[in-house]
Protein backbone atom coordinates (compact mmCIF):
# COMPACT_ATOMS: atom_id res chain seq x y z
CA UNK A 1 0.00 0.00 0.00
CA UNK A 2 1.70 3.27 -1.26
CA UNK A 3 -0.48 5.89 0.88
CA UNK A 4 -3.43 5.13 3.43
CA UNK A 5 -6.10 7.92 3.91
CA UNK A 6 -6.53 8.53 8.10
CA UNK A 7 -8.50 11.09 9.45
CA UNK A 8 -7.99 13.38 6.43
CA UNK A 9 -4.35 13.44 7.04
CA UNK A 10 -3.01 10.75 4.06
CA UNK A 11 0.42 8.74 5.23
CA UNK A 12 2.49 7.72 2.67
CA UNK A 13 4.42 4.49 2.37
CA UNK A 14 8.12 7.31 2.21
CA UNK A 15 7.30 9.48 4.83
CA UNK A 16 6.83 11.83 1.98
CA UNK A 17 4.89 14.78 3.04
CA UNK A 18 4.45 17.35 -0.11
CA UNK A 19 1.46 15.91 -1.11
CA UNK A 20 -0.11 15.75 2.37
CA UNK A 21 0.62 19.66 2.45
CA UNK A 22 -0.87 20.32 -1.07
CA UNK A 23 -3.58 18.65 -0.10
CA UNK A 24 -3.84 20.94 2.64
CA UNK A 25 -3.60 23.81 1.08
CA UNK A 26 -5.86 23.15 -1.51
CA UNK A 27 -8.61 22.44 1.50
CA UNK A 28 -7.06 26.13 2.96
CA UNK A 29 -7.87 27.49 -0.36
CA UNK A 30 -11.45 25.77 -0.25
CA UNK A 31 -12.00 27.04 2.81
CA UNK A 32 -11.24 30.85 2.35
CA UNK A 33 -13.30 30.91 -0.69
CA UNK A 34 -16.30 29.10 1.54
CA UNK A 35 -15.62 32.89 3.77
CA UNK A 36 -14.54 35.35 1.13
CA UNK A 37 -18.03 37.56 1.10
CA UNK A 38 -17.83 37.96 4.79
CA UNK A 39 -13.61 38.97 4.70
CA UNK A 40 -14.47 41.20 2.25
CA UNK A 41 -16.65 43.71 3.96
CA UNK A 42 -15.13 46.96 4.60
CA UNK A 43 -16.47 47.46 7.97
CA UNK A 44 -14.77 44.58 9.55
CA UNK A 45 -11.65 45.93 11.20
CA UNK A 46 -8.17 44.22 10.79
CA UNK A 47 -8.08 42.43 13.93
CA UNK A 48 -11.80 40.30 12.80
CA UNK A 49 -10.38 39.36 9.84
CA UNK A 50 -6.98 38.41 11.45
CA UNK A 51 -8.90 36.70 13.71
CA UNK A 52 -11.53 34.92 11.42
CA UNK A 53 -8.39 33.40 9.20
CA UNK A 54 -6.60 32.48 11.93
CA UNK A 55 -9.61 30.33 13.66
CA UNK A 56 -11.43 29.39 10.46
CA UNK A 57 -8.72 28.66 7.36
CA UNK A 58 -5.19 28.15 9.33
CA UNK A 59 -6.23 24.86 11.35
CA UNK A 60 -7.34 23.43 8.31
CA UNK A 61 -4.00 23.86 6.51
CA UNK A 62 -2.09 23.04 10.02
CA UNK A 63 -4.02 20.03 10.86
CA UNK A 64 -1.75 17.55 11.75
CA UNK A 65 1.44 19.70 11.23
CA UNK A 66 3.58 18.38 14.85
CA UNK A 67 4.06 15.52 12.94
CA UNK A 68 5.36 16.97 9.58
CA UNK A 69 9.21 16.79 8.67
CA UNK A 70 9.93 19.94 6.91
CA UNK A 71 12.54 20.55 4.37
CA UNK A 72 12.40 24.38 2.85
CA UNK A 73 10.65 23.47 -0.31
CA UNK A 74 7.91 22.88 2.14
CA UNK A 75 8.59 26.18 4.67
CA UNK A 76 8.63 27.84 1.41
CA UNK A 77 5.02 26.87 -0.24
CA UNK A 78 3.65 27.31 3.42
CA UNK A 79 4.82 31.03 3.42
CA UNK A 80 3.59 31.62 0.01
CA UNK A 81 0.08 30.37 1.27
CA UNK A 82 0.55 32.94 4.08
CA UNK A 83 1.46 35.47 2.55
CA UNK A 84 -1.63 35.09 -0.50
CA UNK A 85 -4.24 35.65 2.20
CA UNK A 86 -2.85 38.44 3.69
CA UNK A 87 -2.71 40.09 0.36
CA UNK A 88 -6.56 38.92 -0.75
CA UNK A 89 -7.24 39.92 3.40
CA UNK A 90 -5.47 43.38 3.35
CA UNK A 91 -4.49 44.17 -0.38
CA UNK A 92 -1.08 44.59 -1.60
CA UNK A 93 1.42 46.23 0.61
């Protein structure tokens, strides 16, 4: 068995974990979109929307993360997730 599917974290036979964390952060991506029209009001202040991503889209991208081995390609593509939101939550710098 190559990879077995566990409480929507997948293991894989090589400890591999890139496609775990795409997998997550297509879900992240799913997520955000499922609360764009609410992020996207003007009257909510910085700190709700802070707040809203950081309890409704980043534990579904960290789920399961203590047991992740990073390498930087990984650290990397997590940033770059990061850093997206904050540009579709705040606009560009």
């Amino acid at each position: 068995m190559e990879q077995f599917r566990y409480f929507r974290t997948t293991l894989m036979h090589k400890n591999s974990i890139q496609e775990e964390i795409k997998s997550r952060l297509k879900s992240g991506n799913a997520c955000y979109h499922s609360v764009q029209n609410p992020l996207s009001f003007s009257m909510l202040s910085k700190n709700i929307k802070i707040k809203m991503y950081r309890t409704i889209t980043l534990p579904v991208v960290l789920y399961g993360c203590a047991t992740w081995s990073f390498t930087m390609r990984e650290e990397h593509g997590l940033r770059v997730f990061e850093n997206r939101m904050q540009g579709k939550l705040f606009g560009p710098r």
